[in-house]
Protein backbone atom coordinates (compact mmCIF):
# COMPACT_ATOMS: atom_id res chain seq x y z
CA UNK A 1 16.10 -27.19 -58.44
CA UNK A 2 17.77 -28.90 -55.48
CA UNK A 3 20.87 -26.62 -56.73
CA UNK A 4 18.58 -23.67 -56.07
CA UNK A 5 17.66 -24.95 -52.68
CA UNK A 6 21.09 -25.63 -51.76
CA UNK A 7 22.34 -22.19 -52.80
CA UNK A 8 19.94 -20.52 -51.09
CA UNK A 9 20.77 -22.51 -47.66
CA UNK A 10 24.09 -21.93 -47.94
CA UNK A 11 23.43 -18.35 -48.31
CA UNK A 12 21.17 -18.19 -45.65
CA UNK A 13 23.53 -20.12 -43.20
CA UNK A 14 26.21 -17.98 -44.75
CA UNK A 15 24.43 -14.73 -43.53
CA UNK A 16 23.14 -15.99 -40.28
CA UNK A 17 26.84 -16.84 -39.52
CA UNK A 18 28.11 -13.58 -40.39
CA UNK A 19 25.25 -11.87 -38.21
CA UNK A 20 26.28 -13.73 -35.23
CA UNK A 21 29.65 -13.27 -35.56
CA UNK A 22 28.91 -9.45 -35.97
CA UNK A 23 26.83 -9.30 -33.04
CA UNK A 24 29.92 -11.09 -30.67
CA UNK A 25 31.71 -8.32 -31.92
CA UNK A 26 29.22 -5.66 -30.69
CA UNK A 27 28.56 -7.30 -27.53
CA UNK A 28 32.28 -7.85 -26.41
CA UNK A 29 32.88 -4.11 -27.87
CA UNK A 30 29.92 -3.33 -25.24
CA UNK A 31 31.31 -5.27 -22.35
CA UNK A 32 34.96 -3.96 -23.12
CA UNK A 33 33.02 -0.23 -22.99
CA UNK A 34 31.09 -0.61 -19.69
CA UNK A 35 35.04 -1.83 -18.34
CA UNK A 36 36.33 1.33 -19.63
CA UNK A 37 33.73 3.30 -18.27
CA UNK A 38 33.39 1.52 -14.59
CA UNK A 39 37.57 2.43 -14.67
CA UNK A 40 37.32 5.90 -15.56
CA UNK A 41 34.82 6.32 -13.15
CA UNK A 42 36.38 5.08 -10.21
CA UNK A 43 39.74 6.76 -11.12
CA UNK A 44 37.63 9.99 -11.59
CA UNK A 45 36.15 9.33 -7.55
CA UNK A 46 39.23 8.41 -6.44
CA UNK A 47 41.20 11.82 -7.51
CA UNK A 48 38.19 13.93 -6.59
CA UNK A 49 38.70 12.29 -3.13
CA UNK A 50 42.33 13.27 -3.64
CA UNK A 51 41.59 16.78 -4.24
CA UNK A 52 38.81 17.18 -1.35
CA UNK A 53 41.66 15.75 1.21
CA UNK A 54 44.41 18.20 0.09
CA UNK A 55 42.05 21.27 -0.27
CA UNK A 56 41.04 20.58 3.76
CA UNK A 57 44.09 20.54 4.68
CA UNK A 58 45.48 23.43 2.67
CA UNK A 59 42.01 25.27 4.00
CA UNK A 60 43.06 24.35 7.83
CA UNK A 61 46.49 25.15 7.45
CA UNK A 62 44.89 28.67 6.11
CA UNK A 63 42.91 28.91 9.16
CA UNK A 64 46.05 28.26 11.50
CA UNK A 65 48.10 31.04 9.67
CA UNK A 66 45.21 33.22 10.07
CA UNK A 67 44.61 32.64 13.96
CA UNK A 68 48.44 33.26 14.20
CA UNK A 69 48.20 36.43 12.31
CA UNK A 70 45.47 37.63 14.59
CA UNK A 71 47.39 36.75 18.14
CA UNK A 72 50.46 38.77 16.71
CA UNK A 73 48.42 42.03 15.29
CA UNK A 74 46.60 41.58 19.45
CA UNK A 75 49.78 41.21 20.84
CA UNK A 76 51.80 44.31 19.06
CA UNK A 77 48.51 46.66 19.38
CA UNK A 78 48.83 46.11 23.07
CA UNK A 79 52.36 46.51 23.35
CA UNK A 80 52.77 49.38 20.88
CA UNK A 81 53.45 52.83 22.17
CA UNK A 82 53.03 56.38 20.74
CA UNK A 83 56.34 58.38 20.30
CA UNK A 84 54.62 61.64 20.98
CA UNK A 85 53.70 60.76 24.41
CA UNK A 86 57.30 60.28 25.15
CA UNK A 87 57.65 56.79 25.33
CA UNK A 88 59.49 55.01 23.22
CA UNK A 89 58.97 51.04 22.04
């Protein structure tokens, strides 16, 4: 009988040890996740900031080229003559 008893402590403490080794496992596999995931996320705002700065300035540099295009087409339609009123550019 005390075999019995002993057996089934032993089991017991057996199983008990194995479920809280299995749950460290979880719970550092949970802590190593939430690492991962606080990473990715700050690499993900970091390279969306990235993007946002180099799409301004490609959209202002756009804008400049633009304004430049406009003051050229002004300046050549006022300077621009017609050949059949005799004058020549």
């Amino acid at each position: 009988m005390y075999v019995t008893i002993a057996a089934v402590l032993t089991t017991a403490a057996l199983a008990a040890g194995l479920a809280w080794r299995h749950a460290r496992s979880v719970r550092r596999a949970l802590v190593l996740e939430r690492a991962a995931r606080r990473l990715t996320e700050a690499a993900q705002h970091r390279d969306l900031d990235a993007f946002r700065r180099r799409l301004d300035a490609a959209m202002a540099e756009q804008r400049v080229l633009e304004a430049a295009d406009r003051i050229v087409d002004d300046a050549l339609a006022r300077t621009t003559h017609d050949p059949q009123e005799g004058d020549t550019p």
